[in-house]
PDB file of N, CA and C in Angstrom:
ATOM      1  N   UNK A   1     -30.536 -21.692 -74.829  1.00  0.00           N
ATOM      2  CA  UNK A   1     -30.359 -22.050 -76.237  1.00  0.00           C
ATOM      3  C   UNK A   1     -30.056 -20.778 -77.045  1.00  0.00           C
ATOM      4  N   UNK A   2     -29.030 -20.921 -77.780  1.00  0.00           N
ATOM      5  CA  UNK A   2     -28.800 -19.933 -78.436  1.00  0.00           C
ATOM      6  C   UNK A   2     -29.645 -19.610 -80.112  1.00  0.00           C
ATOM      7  N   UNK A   3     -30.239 -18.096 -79.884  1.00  0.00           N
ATOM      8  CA  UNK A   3     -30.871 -18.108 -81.095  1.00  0.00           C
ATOM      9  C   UNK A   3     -30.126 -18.038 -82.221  1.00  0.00           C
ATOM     10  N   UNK A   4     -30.549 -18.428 -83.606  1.00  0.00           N
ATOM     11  CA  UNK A   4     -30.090 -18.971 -84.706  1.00  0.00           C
ATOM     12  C   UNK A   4     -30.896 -17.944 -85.752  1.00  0.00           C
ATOM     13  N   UNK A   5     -30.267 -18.495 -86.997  1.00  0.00           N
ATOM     14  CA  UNK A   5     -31.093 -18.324 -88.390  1.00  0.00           C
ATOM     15  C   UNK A   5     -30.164 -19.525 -89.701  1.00  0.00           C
ATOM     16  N   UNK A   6     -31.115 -19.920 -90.368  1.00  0.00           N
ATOM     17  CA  UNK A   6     -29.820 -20.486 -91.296  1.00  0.00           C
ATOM     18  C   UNK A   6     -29.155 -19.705 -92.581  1.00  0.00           C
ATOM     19  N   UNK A   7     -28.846 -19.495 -92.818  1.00  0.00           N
ATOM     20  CA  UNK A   7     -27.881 -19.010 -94.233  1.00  0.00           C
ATOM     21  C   UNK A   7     -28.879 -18.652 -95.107  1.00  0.00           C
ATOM     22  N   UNK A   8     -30.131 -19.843 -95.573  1.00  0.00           N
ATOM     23  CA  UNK A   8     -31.026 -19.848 -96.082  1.00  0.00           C
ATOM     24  C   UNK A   8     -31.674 -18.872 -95.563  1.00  0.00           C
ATOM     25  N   UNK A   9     -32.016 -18.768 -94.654  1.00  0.00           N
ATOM     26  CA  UNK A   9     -32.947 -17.769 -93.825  1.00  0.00           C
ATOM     27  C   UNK A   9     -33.098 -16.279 -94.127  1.00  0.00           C
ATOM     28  N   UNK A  10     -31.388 -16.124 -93.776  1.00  0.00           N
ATOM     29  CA  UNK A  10     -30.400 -15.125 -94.011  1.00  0.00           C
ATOM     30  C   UNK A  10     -31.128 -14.389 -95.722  1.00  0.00           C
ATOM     31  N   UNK A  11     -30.548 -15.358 -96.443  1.00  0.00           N
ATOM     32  CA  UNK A  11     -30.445 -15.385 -97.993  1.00  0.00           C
ATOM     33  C   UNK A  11     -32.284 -14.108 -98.129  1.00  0.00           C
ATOM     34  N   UNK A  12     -33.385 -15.024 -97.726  1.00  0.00           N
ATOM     35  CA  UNK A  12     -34.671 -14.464 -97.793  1.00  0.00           C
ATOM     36  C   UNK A  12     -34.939 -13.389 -97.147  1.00  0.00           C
ATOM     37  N   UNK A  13     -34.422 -12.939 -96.144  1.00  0.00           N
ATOM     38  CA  UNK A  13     -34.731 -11.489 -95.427  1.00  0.00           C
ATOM     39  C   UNK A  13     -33.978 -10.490 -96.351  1.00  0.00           C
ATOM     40  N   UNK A  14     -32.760 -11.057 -97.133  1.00  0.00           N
ATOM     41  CA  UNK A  14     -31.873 -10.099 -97.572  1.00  0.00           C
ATOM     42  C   UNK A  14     -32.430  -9.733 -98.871  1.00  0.00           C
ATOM     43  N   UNK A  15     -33.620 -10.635 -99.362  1.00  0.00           N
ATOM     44  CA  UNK A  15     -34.471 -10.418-101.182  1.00  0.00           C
ATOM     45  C   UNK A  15     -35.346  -9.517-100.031  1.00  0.00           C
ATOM     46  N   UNK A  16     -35.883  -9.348 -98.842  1.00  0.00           N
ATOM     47  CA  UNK A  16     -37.200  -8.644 -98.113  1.00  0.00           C
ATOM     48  C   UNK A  16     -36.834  -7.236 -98.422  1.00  0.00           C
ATOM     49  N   UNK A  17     -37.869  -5.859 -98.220  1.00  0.00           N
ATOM     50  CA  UNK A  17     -37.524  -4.719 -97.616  1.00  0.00           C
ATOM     51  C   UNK A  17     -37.267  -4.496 -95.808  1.00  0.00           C
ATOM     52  N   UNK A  18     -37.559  -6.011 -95.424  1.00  0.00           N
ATOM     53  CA  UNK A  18     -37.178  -5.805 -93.757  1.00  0.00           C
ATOM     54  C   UNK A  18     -36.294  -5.176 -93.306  1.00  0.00           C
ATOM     55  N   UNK A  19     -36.839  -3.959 -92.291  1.00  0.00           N
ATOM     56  CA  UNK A  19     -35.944  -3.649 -91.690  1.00  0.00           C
ATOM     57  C   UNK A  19     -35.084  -4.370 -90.439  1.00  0.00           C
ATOM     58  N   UNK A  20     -33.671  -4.513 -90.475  1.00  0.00           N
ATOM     59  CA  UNK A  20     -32.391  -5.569 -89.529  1.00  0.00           C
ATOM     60  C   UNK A  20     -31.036  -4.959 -89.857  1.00  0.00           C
ATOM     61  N   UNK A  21     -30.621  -5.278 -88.702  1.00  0.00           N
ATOM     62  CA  UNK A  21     -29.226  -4.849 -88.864  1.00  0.00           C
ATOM     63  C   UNK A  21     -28.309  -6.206 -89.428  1.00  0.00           C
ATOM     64  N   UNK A  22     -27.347  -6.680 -90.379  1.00  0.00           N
ATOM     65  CA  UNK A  22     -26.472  -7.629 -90.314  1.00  0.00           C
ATOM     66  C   UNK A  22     -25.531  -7.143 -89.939  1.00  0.00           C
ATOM     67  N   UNK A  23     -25.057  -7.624 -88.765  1.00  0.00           N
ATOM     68  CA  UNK A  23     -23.694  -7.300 -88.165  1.00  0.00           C
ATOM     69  C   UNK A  23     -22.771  -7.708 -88.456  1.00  0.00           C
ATOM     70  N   UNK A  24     -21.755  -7.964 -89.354  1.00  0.00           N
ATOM     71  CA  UNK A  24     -20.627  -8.808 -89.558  1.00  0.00           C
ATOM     72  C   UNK A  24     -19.052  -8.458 -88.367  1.00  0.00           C
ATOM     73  N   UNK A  25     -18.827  -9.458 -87.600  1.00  0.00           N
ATOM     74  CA  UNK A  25     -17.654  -9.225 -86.396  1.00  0.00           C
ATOM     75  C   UNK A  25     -16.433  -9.317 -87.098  1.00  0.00           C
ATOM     76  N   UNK A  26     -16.074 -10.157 -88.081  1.00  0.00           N
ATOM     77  CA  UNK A  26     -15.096 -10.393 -88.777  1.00  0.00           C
ATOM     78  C   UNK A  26     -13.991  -9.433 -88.692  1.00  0.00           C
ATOM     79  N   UNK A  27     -12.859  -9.551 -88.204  1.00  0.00           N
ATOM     80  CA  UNK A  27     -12.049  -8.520 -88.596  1.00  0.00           C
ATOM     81  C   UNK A  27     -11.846  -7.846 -90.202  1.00  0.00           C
ATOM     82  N   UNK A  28     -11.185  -6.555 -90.320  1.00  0.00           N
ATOM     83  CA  UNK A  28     -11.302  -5.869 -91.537  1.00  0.00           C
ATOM     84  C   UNK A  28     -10.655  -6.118 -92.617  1.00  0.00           C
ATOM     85  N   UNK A  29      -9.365  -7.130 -92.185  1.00  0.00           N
ATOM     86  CA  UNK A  29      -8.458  -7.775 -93.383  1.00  0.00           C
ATOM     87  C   UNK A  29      -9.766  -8.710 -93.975  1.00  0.00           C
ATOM     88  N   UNK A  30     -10.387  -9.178 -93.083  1.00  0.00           N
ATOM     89  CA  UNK A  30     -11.120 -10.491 -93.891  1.00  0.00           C
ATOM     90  C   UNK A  30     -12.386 -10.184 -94.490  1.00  0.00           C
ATOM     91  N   UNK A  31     -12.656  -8.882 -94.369  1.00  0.00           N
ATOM     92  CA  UNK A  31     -13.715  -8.242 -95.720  1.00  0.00           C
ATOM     93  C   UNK A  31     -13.051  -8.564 -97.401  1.00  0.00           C
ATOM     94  N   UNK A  32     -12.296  -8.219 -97.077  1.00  0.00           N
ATOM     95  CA  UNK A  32     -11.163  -8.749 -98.931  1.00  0.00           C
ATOM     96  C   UNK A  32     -11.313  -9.788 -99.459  1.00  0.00           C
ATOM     97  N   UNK A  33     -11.812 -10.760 -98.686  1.00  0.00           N
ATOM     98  CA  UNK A  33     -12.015 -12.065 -99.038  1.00  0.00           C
ATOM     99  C   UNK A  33     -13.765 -12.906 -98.841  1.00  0.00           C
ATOM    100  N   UNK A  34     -14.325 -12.368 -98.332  1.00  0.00           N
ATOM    101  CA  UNK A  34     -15.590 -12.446 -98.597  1.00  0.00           C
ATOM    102  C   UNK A  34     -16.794 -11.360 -98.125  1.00  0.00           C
ATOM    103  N   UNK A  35     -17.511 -11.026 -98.537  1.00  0.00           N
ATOM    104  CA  UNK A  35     -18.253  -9.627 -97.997  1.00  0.00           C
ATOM    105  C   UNK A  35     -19.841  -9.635 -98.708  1.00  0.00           C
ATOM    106  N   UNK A  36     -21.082  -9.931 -98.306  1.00  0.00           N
ATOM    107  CA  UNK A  36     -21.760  -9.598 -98.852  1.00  0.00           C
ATOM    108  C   UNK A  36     -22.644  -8.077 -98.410  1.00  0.00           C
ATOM    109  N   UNK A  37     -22.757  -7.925 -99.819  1.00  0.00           N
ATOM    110  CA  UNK A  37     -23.291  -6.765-100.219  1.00  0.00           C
ATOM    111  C   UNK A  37     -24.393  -5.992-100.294  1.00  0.00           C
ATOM    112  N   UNK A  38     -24.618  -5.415 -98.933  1.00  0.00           N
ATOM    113  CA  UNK A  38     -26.272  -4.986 -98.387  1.00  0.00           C
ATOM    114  C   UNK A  38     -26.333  -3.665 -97.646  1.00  0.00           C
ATOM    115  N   UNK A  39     -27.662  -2.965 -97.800  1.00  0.00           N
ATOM    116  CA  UNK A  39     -27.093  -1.673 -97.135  1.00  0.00           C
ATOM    117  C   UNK A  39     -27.687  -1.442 -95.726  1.00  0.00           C
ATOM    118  N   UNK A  40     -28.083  -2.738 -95.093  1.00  0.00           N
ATOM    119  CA  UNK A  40     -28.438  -3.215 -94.009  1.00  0.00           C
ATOM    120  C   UNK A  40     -27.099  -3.942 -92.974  1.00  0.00           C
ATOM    121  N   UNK A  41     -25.728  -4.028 -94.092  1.00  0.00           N
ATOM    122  CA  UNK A  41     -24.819  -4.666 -93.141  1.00  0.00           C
ATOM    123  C   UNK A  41     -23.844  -3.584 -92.711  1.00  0.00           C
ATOM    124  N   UNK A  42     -23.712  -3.671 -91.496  1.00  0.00           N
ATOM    125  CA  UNK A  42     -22.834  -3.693 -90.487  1.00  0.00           C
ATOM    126  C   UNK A  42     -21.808  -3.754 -89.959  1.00  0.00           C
ATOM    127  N   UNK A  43     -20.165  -3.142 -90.095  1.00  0.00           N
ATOM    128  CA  UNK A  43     -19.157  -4.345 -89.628  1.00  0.00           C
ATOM    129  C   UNK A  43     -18.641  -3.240 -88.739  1.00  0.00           C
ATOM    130  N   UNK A  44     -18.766  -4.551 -87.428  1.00  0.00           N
ATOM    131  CA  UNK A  44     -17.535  -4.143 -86.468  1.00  0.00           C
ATOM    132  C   UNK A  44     -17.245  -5.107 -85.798  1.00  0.00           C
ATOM    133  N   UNK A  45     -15.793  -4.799 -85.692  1.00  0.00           N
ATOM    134  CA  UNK A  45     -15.007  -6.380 -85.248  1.00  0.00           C
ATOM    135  C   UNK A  45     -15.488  -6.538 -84.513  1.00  0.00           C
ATOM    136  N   UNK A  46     -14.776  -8.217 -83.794  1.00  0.00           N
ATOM    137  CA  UNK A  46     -15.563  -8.628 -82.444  1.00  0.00           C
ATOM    138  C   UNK A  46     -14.137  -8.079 -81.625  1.00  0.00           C
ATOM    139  N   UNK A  47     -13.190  -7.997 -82.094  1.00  0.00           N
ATOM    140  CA  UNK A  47     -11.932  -7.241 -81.333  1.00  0.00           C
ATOM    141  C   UNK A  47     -12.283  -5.577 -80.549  1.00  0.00           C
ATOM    142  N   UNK A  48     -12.825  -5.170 -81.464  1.00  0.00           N
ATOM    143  CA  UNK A  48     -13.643  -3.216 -80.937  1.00  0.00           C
ATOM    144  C   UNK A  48     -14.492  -3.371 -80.201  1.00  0.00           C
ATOM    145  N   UNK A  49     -15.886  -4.695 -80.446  1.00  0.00           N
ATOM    146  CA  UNK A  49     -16.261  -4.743 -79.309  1.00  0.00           C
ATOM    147  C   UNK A  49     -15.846  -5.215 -77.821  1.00  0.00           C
ATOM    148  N   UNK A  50     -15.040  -6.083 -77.809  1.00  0.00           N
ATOM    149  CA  UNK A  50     -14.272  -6.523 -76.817  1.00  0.00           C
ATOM    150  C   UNK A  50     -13.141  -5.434 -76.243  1.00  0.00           C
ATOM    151  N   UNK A  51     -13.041  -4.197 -76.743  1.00  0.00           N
ATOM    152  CA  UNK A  51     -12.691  -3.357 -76.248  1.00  0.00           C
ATOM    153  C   UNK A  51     -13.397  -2.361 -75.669  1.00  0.00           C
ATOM    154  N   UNK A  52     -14.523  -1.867 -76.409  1.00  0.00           N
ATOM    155  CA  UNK A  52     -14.989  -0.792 -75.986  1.00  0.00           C
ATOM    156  C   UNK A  52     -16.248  -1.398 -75.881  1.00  0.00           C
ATOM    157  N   UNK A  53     -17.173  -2.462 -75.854  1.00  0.00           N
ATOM    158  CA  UNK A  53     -18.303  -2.727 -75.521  1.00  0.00           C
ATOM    159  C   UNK A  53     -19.235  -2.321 -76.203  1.00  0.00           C
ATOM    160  N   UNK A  54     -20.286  -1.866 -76.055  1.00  0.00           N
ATOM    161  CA  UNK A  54     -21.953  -1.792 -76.366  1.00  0.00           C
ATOM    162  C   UNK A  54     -21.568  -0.429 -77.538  1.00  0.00           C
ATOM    163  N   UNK A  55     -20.273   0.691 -77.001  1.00  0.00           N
ATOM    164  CA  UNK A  55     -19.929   1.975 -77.653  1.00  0.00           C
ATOM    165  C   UNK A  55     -19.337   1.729 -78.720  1.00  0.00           C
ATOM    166  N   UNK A  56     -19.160   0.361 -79.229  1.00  0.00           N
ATOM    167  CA  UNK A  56     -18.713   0.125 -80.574  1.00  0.00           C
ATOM    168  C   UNK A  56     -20.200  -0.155 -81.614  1.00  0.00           C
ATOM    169  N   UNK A  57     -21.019  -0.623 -80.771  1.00  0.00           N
ATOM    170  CA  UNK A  57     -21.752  -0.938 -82.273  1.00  0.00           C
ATOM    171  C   UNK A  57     -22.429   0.211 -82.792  1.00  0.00           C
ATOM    172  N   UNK A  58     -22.565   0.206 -83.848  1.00  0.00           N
ATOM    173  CA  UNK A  58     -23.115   0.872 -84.966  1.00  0.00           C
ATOM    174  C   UNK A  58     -24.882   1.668 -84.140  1.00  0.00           C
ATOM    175  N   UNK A  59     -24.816   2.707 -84.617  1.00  0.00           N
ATOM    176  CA  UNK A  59     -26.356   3.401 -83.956  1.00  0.00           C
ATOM    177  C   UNK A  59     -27.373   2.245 -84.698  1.00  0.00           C
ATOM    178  N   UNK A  60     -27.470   1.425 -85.693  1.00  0.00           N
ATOM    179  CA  UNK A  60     -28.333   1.034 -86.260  1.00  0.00           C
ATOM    180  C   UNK A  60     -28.713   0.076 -84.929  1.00  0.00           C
ATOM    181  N   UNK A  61     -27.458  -0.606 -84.540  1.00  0.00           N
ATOM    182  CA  UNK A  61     -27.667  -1.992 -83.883  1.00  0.00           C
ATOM    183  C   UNK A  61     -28.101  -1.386 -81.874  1.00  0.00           C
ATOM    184  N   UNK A  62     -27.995  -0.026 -81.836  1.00  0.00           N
ATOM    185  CA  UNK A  62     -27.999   0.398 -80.458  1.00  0.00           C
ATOM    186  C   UNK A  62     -29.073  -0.072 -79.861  1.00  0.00           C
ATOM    187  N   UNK A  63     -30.522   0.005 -80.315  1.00  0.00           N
ATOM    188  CA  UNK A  63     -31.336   0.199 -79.715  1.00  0.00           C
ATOM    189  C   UNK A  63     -31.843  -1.699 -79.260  1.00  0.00           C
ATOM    190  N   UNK A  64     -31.994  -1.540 -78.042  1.00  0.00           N
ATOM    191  CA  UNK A  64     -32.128  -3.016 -77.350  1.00  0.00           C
ATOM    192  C   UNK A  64     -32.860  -4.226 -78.370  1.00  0.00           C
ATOM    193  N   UNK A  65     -33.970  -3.797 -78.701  1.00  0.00           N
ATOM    194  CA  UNK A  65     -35.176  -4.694 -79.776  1.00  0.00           C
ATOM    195  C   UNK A  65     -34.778  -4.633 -81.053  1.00  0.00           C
ATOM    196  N   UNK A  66     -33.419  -3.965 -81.584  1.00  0.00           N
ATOM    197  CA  UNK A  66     -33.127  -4.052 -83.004  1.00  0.00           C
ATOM    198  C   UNK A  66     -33.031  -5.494 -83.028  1.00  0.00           C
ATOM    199  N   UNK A  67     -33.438  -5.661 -84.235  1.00  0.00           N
ATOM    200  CA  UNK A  67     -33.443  -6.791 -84.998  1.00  0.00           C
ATOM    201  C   UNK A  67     -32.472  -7.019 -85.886  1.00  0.00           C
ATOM    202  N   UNK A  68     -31.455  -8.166 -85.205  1.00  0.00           N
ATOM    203  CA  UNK A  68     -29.886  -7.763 -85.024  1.00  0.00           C
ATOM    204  C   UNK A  68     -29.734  -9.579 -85.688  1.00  0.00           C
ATOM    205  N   UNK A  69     -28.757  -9.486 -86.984  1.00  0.00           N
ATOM    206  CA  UNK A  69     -28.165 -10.977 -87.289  1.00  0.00           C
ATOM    207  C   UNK A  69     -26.531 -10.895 -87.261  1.00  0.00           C
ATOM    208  N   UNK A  70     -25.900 -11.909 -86.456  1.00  0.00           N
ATOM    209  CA  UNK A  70     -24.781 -11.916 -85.884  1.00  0.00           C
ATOM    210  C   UNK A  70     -23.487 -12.448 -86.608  1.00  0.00           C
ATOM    211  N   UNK A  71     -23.054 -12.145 -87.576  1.00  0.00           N
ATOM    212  CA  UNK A  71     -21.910 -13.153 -89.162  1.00  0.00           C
ATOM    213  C   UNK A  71     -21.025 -12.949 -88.600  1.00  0.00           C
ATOM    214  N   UNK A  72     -19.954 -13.867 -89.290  1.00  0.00           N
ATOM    215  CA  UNK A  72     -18.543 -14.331 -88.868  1.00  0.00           C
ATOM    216  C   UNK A  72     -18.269 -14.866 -89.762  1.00  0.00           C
ATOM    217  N   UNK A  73     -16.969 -15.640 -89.981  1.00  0.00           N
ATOM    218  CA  UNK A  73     -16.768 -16.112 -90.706  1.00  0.00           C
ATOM    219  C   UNK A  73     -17.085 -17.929 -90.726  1.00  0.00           C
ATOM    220  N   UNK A  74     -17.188 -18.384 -89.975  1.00  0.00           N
ATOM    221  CA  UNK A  74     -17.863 -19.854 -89.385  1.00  0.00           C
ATOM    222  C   UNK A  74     -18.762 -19.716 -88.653  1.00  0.00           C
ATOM    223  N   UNK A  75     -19.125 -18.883 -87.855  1.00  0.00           N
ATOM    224  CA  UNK A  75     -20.684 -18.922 -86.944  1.00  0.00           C
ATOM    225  C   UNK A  75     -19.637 -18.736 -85.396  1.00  0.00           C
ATOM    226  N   UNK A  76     -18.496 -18.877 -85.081  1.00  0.00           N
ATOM    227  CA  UNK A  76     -17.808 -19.374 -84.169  1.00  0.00           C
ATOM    228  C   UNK A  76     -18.287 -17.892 -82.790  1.00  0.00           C
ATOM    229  N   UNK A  77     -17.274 -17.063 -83.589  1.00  0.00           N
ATOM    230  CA  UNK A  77     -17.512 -15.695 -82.901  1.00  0.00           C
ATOM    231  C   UNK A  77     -18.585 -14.874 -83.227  1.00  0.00           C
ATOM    232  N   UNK A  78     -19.531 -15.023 -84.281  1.00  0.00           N
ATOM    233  CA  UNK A  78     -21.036 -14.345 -83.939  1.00  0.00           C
ATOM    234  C   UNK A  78     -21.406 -15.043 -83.241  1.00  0.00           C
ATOM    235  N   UNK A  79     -21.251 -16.603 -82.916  1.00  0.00           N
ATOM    236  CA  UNK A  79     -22.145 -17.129 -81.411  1.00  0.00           C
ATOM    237  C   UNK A  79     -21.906 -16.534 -80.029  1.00  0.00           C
ATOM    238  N   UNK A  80     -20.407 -16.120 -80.407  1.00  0.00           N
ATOM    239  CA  UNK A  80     -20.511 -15.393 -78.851  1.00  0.00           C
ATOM    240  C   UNK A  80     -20.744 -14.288 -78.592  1.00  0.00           C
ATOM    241  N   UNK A  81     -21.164 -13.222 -79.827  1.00  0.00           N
ATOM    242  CA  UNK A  81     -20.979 -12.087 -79.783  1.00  0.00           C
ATOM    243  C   UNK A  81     -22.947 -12.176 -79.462  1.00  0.00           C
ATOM    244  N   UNK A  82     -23.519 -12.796 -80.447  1.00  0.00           N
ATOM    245  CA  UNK A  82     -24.941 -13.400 -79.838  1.00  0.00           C
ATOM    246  C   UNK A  82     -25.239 -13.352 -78.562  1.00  0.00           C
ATOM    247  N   UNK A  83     -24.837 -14.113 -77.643  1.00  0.00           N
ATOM    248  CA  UNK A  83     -24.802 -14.588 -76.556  1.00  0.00           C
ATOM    249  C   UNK A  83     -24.128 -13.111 -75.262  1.00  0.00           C
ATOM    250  N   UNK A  84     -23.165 -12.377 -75.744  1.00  0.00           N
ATOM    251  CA  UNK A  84     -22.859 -11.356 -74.821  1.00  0.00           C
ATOM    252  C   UNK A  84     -23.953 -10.408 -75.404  1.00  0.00           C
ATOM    253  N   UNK A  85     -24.413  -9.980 -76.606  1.00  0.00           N
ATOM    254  CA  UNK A  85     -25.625  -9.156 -76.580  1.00  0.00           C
ATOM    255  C   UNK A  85     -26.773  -9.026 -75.970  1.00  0.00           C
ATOM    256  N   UNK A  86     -27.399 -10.427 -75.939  1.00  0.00           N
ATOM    257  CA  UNK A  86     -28.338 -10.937 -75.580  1.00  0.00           C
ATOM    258  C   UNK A  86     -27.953 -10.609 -73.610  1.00  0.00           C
ATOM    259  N   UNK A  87     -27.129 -11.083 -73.255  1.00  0.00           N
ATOM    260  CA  UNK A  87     -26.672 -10.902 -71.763  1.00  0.00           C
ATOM    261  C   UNK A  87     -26.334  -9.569 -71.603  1.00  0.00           C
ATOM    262  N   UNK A  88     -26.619  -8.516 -72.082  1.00  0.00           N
ATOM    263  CA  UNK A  88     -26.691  -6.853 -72.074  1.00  0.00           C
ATOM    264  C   UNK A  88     -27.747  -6.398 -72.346  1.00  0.00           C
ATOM    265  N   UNK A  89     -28.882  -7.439 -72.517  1.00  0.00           N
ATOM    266  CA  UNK A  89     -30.404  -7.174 -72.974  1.00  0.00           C
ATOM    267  C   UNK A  89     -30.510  -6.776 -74.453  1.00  0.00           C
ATOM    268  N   UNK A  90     -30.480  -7.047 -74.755  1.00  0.00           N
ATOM    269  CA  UNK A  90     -30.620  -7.350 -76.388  1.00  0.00           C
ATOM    270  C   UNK A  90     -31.741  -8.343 -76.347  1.00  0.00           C
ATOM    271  N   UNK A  91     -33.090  -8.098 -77.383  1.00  0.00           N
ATOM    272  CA  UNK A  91     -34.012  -8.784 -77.205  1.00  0.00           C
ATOM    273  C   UNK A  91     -33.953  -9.739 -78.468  1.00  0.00           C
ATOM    274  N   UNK A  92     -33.867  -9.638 -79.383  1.00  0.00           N
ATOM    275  CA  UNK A  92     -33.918  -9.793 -80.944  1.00  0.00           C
ATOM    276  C   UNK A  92     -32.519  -9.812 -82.043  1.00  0.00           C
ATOM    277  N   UNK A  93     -31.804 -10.694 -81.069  1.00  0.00           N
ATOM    278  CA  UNK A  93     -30.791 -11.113 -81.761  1.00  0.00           C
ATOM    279  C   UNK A  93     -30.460 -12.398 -82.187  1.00  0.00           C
ATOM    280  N   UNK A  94     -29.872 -12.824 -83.252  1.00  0.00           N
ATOM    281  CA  UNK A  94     -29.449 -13.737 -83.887  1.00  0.00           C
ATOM    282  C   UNK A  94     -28.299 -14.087 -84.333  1.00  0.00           C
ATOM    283  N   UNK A  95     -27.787 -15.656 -84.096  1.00  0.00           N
ATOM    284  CA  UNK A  95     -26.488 -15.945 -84.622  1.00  0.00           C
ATOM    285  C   UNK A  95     -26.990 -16.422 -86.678  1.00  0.00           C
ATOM    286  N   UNK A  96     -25.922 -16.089 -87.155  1.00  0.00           N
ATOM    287  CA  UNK A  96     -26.454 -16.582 -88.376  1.00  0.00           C
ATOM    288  C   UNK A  96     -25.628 -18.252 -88.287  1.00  0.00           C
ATOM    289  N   UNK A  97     -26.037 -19.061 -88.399  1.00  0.00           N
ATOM    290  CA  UNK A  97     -25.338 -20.318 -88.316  1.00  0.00           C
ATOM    291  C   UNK A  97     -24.726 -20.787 -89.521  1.00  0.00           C
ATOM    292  N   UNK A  98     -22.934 -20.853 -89.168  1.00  0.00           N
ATOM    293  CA  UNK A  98     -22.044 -21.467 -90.315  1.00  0.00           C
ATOM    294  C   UNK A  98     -21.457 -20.194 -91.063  1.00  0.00           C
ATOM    295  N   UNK A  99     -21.977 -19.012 -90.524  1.00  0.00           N
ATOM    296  CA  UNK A  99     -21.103 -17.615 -90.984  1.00  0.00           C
ATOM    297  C   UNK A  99     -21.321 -17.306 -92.824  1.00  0.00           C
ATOM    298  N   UNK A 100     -20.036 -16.485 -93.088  1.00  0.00           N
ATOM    299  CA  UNK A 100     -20.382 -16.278 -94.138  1.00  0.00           C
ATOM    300  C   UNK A 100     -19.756 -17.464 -95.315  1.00  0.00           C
ATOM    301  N   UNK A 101     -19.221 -18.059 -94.675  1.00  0.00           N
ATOM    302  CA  UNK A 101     -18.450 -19.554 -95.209  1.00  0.00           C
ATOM    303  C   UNK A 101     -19.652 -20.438 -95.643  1.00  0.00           C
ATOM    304  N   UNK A 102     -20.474 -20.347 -95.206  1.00  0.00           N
ATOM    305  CA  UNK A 102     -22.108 -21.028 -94.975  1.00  0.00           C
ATOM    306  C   UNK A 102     -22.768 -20.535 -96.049  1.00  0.00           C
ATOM    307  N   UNK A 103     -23.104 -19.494 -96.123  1.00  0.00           N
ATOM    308  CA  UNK A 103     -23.193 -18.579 -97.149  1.00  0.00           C
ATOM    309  C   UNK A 103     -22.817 -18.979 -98.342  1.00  0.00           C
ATOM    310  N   UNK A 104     -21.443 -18.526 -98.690  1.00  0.00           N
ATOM    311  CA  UNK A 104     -20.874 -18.505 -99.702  1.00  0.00           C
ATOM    312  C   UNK A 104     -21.489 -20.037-100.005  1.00  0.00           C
ATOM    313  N   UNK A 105     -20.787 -21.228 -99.523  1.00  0.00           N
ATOM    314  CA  UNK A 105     -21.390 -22.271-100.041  1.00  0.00           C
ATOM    315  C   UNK A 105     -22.600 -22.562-100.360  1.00  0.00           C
ATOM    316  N   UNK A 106     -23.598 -22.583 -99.688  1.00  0.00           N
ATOM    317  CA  UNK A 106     -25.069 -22.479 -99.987  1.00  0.00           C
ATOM    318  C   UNK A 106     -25.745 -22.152-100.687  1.00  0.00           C
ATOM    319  N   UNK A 107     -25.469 -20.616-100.680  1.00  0.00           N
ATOM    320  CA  UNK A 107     -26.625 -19.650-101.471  1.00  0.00           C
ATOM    321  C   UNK A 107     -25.650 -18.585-102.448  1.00  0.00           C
ATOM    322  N   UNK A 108     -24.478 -17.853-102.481  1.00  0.00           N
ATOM    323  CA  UNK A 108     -23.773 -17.485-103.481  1.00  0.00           C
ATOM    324  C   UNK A 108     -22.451 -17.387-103.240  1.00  0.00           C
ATOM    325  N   UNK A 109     -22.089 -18.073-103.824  1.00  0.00           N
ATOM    326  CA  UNK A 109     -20.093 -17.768-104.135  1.00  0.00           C
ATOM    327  C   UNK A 109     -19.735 -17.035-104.578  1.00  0.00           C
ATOM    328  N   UNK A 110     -20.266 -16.159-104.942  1.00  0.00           N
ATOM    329  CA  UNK A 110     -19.800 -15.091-105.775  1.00  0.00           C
ATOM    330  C   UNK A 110     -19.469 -14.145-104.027  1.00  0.00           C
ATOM    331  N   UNK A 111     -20.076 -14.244-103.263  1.00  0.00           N
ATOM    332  CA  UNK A 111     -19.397 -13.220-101.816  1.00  0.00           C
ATOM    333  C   UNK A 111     -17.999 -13.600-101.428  1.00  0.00           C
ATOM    334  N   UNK A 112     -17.037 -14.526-101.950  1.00  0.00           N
ATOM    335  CA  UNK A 112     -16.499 -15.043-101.996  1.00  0.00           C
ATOM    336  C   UNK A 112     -15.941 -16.589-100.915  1.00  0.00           C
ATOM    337  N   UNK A 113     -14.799 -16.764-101.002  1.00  0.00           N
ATOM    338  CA  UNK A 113     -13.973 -17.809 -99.978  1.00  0.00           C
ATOM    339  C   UNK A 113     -12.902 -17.498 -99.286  1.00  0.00           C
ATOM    340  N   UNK A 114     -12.606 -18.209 -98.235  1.00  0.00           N
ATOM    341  CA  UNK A 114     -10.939 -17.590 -97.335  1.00  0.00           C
ATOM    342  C   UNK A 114     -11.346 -19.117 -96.513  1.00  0.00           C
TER     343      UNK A 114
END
């Protein structure tokens, strides 16, 4: 079963001082069009990782037990990017479910639409 969080979820860790990485995979054209704004997020495509592997992510997200949430723009490709982390030992990772599309609708539009 793949681990989750909902949007909502999302929304409340991001009012927390918790420390987490948000990873956003999204390619970089599609920051222009929706992006929320945290100094806990993250972006690297799911294209860089699919090239260079584990040596793309960010030092925040390196360490195995980071406490890691997985965005996209629908949930589509953070589920898989979830799922190959987790299968590289990654203990404490999460898909955010419904991406940042989920988001935006839900909890603020102002991150925008595409």
């Amino acid at each position: 079963m793949l681990p989750e969080i909902t949007v909502t979820d999302l929304a409340n860790k991001l009012k927390s001082d918790e420390q987490f990485v948000l990873l956003d995979v999204r390619e970089l054209h599609e920051l222009s069009h929706a992006k929320i704004t945290d100094s806990r997020l993250e972006v690297t495509p799911m294209s860089r990782l699919a090239r260079q592997g584990v040596e793309a992510l960010p030092e925040s997200a390196r360490p195995q037990d980071a406490e890691v949430y997985v965005m996209c723009h629908h949930g589509n490709r953070s589920a898989d990017v979830t799922r190959w982390l987790a299968a590289q030992g990654w203990t404490n990772v999460f898909n955010v479910r419904g991406g940042i599309d989920a988001y935006a609708h839900e909890i603020d539009e102002t991150v925008g639409f595409y």
